[in-house]
C-alpha atoms as a PDB file:
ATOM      1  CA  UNK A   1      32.660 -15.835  31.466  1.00  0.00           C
ATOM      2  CA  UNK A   2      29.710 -14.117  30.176  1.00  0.00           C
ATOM      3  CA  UNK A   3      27.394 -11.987  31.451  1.00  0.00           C
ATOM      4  CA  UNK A   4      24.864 -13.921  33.920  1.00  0.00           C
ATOM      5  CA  UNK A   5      26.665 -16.559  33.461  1.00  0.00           C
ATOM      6  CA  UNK A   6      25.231 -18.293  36.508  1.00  0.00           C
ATOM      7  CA  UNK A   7      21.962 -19.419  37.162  1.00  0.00           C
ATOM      8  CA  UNK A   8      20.980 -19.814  40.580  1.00  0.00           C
ATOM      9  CA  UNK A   9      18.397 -22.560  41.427  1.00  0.00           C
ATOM     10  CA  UNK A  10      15.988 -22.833  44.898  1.00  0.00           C
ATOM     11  CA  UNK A  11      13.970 -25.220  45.289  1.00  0.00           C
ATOM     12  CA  UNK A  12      11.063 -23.922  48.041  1.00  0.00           C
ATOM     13  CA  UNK A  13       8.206 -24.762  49.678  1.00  0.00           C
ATOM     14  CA  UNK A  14       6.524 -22.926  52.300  1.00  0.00           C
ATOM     15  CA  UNK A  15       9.306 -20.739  52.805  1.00  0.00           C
ATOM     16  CA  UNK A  16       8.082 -17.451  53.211  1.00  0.00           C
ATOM     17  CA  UNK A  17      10.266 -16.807  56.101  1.00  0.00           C
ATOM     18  CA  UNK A  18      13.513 -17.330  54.341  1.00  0.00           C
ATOM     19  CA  UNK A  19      13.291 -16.815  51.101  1.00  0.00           C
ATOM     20  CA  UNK A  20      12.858 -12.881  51.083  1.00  0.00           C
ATOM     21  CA  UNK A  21      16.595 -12.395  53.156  1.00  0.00           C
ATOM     22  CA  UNK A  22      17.855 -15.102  50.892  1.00  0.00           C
ATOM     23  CA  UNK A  23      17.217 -13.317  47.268  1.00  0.00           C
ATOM     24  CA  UNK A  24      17.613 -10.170  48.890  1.00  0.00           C
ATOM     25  CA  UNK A  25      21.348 -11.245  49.340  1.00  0.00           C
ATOM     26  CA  UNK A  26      21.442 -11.976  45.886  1.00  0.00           C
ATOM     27  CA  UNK A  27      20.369  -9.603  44.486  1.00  0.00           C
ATOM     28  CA  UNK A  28      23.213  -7.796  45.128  1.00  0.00           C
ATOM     29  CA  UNK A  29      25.574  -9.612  43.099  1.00  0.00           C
ATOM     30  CA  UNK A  30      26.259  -8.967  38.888  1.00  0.00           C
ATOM     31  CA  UNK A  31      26.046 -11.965  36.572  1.00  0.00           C
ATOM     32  CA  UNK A  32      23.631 -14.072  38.035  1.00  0.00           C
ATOM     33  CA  UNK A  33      19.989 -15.564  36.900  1.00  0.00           C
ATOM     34  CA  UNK A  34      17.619 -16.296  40.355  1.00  0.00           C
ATOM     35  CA  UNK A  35      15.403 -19.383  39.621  1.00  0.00           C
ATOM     36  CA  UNK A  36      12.791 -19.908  42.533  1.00  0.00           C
ATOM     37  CA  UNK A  37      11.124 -23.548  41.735  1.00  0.00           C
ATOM     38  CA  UNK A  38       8.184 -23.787  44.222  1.00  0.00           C
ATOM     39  CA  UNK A  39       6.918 -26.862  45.200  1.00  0.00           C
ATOM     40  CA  UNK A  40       3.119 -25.910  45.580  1.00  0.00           C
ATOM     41  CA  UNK A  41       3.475 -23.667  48.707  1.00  0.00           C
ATOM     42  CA  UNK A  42       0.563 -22.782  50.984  1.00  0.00           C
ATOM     43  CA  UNK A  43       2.485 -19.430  52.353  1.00  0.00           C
ATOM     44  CA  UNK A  44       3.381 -16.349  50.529  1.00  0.00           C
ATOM     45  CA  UNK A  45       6.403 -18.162  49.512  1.00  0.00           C
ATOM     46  CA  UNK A  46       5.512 -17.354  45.527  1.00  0.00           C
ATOM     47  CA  UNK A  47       4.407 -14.050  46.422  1.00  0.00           C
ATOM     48  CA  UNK A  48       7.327 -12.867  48.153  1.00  0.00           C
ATOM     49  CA  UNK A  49      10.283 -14.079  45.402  1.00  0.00           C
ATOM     50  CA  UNK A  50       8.121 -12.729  42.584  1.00  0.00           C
ATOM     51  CA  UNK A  51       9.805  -9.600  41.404  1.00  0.00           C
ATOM     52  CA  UNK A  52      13.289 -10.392  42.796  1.00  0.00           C
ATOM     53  CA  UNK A  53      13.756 -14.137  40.824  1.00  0.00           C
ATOM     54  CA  UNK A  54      12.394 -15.930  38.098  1.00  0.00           C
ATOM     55  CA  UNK A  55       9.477 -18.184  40.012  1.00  0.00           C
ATOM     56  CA  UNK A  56       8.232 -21.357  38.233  1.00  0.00           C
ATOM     57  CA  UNK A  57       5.856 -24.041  39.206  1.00  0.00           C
ATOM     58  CA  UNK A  58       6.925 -27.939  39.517  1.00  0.00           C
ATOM     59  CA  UNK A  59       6.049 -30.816  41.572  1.00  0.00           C
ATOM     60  CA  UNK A  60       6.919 -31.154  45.076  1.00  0.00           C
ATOM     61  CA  UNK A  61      10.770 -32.980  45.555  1.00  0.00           C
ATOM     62  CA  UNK A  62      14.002 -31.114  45.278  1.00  0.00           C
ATOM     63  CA  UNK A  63      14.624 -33.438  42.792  1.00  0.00           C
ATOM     64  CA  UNK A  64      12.220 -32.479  40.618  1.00  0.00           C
ATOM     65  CA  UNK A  65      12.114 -29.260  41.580  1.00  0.00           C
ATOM     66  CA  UNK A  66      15.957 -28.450  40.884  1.00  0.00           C
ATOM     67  CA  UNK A  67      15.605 -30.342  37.442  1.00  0.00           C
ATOM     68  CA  UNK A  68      12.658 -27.885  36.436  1.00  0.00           C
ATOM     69  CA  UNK A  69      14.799 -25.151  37.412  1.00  0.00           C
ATOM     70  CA  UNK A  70      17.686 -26.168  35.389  1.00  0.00           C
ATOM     71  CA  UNK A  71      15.860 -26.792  32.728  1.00  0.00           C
ATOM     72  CA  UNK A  72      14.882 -22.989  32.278  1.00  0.00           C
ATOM     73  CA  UNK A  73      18.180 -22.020  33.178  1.00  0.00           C
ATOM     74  CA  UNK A  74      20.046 -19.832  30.735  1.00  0.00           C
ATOM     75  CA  UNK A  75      23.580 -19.639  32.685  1.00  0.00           C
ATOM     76  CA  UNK A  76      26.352 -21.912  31.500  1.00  0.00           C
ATOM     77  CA  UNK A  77      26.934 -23.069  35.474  1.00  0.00           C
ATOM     78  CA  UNK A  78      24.102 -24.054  37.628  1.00  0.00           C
ATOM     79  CA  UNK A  79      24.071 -23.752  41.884  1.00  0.00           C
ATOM     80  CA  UNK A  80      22.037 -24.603  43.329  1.00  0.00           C
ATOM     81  CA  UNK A  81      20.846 -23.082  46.853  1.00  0.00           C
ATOM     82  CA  UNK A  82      18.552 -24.427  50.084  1.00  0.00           C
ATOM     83  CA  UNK A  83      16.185 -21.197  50.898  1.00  0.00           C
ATOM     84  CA  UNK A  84      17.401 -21.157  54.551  1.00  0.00           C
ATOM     85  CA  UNK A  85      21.429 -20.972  53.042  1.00  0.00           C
ATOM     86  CA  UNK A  86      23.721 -17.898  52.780  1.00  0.00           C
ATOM     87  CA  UNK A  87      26.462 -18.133  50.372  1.00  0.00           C
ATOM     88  CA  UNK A  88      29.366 -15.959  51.517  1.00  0.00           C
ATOM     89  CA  UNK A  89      30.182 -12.380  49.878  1.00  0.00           C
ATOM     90  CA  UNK A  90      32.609 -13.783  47.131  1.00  0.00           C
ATOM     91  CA  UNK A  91      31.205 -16.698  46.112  1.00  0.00           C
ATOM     92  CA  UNK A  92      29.910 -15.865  42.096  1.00  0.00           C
ATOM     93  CA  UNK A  93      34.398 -15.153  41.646  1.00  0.00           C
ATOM     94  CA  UNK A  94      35.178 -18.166  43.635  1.00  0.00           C
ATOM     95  CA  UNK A  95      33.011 -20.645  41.346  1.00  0.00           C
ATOM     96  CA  UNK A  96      33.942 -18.576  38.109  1.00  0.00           C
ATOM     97  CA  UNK A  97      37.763 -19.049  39.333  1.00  0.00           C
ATOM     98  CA  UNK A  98      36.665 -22.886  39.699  1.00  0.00           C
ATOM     99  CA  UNK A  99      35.283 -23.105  36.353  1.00  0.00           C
ATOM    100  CA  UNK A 100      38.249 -21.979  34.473  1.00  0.00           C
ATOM    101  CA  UNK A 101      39.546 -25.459  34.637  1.00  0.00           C
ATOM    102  CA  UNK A 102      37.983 -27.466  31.679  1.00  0.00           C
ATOM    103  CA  UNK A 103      38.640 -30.283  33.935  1.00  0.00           C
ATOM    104  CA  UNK A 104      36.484 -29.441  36.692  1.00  0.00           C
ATOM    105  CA  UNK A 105      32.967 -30.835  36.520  1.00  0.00           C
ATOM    106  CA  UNK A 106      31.124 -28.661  39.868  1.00  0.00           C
ATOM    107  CA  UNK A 107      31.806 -28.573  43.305  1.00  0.00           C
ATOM    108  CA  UNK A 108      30.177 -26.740  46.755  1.00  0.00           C
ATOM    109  CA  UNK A 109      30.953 -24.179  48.957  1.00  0.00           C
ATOM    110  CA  UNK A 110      32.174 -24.789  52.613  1.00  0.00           C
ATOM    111  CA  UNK A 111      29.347 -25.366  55.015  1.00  0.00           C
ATOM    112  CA  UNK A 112      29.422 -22.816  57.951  1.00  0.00           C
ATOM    113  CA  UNK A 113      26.435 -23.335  60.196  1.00  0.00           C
ATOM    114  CA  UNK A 114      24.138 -20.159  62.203  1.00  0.00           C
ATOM    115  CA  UNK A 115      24.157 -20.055  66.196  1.00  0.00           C
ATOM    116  CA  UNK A 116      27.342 -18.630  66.998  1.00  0.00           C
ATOM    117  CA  UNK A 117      27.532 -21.565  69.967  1.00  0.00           C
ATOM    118  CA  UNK A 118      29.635 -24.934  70.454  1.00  0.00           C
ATOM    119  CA  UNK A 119      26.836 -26.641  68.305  1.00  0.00           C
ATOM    120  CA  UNK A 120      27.166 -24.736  65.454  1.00  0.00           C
ATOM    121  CA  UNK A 121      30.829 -25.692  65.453  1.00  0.00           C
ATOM    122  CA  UNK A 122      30.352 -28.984  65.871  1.00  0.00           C
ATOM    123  CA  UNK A 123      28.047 -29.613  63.098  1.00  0.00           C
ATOM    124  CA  UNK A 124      30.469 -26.831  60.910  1.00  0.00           C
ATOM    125  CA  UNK A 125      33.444 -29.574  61.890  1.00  0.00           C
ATOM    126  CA  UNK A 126      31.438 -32.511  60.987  1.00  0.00           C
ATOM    127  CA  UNK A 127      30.236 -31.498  57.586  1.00  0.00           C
ATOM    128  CA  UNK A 128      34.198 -30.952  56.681  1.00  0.00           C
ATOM    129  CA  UNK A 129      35.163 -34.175  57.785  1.00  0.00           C
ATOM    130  CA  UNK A 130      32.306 -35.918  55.778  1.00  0.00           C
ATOM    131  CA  UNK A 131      33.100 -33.310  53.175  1.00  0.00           C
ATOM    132  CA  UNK A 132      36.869 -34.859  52.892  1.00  0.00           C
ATOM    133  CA  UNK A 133      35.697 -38.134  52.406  1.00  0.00           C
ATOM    134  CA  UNK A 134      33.314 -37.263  49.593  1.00  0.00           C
ATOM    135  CA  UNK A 135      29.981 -37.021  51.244  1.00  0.00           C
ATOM    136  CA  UNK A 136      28.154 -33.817  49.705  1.00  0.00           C
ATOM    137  CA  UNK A 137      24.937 -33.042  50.220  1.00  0.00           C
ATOM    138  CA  UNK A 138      22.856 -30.182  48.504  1.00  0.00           C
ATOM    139  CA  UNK A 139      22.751 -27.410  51.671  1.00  0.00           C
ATOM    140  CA  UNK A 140      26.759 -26.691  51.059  1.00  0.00           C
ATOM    141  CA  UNK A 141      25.780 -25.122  47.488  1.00  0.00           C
ATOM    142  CA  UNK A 142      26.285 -27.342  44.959  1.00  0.00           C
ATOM    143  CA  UNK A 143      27.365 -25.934  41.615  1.00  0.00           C
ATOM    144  CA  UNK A 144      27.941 -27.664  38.500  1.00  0.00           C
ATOM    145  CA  UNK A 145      28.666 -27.115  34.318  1.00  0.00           C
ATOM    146  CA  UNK A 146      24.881 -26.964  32.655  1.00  0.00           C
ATOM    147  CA  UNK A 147      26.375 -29.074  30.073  1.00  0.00           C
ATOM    148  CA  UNK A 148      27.703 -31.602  32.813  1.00  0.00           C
ATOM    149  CA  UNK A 149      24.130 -31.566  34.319  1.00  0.00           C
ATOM    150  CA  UNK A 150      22.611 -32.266  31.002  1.00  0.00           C
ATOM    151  CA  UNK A 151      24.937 -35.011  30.500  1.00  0.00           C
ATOM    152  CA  UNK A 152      24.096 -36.782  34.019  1.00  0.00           C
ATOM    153  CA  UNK A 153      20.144 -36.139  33.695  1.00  0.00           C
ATOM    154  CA  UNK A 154      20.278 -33.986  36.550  1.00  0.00           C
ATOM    155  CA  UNK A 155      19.112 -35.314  39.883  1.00  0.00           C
ATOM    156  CA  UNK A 156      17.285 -38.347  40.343  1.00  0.00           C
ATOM    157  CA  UNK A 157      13.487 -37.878  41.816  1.00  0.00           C
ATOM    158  CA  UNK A 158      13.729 -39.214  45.290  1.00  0.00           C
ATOM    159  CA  UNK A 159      12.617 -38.344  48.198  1.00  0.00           C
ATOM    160  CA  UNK A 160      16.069 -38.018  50.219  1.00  0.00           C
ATOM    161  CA  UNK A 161      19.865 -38.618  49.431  1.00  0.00           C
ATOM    162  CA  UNK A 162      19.314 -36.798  45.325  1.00  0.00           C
ATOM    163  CA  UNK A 163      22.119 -34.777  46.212  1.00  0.00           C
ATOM    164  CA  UNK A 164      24.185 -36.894  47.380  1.00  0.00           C
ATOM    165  CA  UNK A 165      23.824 -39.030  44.545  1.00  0.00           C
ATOM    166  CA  UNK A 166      24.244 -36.349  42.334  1.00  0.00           C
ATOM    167  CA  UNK A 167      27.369 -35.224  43.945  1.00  0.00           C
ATOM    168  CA  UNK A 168      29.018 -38.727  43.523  1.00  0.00           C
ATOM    169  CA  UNK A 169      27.883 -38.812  39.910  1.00  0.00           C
ATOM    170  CA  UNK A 170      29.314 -35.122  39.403  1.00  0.00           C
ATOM    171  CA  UNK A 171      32.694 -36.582  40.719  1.00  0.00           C
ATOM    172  CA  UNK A 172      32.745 -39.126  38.243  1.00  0.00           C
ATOM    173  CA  UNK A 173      32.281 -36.302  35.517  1.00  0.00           C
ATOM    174  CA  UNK A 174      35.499 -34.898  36.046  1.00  0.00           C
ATOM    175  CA  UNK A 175      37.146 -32.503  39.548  1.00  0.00           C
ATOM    176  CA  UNK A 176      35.122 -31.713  42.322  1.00  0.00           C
ATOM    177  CA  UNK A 177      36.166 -27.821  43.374  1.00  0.00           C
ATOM    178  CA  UNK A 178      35.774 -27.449  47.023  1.00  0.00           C
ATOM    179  CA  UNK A 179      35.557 -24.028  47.558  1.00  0.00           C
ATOM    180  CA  UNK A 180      36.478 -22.454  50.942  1.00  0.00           C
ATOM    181  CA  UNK A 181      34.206 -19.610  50.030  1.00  0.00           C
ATOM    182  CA  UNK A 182      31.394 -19.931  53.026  1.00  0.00           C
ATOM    183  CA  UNK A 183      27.820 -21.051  52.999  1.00  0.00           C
ATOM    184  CA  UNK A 184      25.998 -20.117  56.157  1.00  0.00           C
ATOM    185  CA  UNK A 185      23.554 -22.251  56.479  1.00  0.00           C
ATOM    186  CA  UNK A 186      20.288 -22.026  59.270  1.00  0.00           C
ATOM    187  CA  UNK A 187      20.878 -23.918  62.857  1.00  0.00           C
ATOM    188  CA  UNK A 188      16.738 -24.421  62.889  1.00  0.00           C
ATOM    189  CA  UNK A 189      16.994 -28.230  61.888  1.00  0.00           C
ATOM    190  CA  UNK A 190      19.037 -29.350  64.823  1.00  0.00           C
ATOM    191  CA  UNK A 191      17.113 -26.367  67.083  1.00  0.00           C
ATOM    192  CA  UNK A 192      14.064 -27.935  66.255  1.00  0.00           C
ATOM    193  CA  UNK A 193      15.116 -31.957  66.309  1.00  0.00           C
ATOM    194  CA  UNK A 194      17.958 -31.968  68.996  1.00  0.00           C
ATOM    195  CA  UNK A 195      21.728 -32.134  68.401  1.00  0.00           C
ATOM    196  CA  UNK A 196      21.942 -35.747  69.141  1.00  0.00           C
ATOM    197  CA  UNK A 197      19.132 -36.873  67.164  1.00  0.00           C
ATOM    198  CA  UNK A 198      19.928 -34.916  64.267  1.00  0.00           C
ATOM    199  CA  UNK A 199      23.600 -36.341  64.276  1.00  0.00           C
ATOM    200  CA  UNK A 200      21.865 -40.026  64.272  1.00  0.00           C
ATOM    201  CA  UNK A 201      19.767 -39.224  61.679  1.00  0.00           C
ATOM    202  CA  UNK A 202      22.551 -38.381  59.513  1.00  0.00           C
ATOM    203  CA  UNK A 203      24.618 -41.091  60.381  1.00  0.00           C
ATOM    204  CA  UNK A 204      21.173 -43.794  60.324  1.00  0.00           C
ATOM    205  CA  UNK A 205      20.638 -42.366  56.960  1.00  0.00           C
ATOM    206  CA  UNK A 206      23.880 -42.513  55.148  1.00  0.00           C
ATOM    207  CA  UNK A 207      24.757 -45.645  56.720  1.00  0.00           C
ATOM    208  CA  UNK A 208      21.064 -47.779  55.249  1.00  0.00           C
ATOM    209  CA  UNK A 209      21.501 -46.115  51.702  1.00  0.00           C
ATOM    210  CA  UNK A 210      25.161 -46.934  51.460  1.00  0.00           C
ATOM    211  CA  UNK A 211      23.949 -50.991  52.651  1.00  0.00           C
ATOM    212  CA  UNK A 212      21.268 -50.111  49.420  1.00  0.00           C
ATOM    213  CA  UNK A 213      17.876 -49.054  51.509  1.00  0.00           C
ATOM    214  CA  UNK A 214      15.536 -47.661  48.636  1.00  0.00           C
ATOM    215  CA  UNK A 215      15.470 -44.111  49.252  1.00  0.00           C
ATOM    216  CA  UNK A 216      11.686 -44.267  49.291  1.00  0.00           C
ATOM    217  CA  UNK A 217      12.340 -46.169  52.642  1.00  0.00           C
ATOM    218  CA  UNK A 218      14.605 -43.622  54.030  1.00  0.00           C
ATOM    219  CA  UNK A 219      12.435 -40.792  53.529  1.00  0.00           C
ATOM    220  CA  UNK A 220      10.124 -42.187  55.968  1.00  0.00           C
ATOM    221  CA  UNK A 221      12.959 -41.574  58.648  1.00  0.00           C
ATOM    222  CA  UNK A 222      13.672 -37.889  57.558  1.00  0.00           C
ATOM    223  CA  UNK A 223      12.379 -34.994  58.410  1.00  0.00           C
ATOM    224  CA  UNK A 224      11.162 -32.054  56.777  1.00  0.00           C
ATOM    225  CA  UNK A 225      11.846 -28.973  59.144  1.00  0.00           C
ATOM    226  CA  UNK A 226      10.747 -25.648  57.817  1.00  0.00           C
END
């Protein structure tokens, strides 16, 4: 694949504690375009990814906010990254080795999550069982084909569940590739809301969109934790 062949897209807002570790990992790797999309920010969120990404304005919903970034995008595959998330050392060959196969449409990475504790490994367990039955959402590092993306309209703007809908939609498209390159991803949502009520959000959530709850409904039940 060419050179910069993937375009990295993070969607922020007020993530100034994250976001410099995050593209300062990045950095580091050859071939790859860093698209910060900031959702109107109040921190030094702008401030601190200027210089190391490409930072662009758009309004506030990852949604939105990962369509704008695509949009600029020059890479031929899109991922697309949370600001507190840390894809493992090998993950631009690992995507690249994905995307050799015409018939493979995207995929993610494999969620490991921060703490080091029985938590963490709970949670890490949980996300791969939901993972093998299809349920994707956007902080395991979803990557896809720009021309699939363009073909699906990107993400829908709501206010929750986008990525899963985006991943079922990308699984129509053609192969999921589920990578078992890691993701680490932070520990501070269930740190901040509680192991149990974070696992009953998840499940609350799922369980109301899949009976066809509006997402517009749902978002009033999720939190934002920053």
């Amino acid at each position: 694949m060419a050179e910069r062949d993937i375009s990295i897209v993070i969607p922020v807002y007020n993530e100034a504690t994250t976001i410099g570790r995050l593209l300062e990992n990045l950095s580091e790797f050859e071939g790859v375009e860093l698209i910060v999309v900031d959702g109107g920010s109040t921190d030094k969120t702008a401030d601190l990814a200027a210089g190391k990404a490409r930072v662009v304005k758009s309004a506030l919903g990852r949604g939105a906010q990962m369509n704008a970034g695509a949009k600029i995008a020059t890479g031929s595959v899109l991922l697309f990254l949370h600001a507190d998330a840390r894809p493992g050392p090998n993950f631009p060959d690992g995507i690249r080795r994905a995307m050799d196969d015409s018939a493979t449409s995207g995929g993610n990475l494999d969620i490991r999550y921060e703490g080091g504790d029985r938590v963490a490994e709970v949670f890490t367990r949980v996300n791969r069982w939901r993972r093998s039955w299809g349920i994707i959402y956007g902080d395991s590092g979803i990557f896809c084909r720009k021309t699939v993306f363009d073909q699906l309209d990107g993400y829908r703007p709501w206010p929750v569940m986008e990525d899963y809908d985006f991943a079922r939609r990308l699984g129509k498209a053609g192969k999921l590739a589920l990578l078992d390159e890691p993701i680490w991803v932070s520990d501070r949502r269930w740190r901040n809301a509680g192991l149990l009520r974070t696992l009953w959000s998840w499940v609350l959530i799922q369980g109301l969109y899949s009976l066809g709850v509006p997402p517009e409904r749902l978002a009033r039940i999720y939190k934002h934790v920053r």
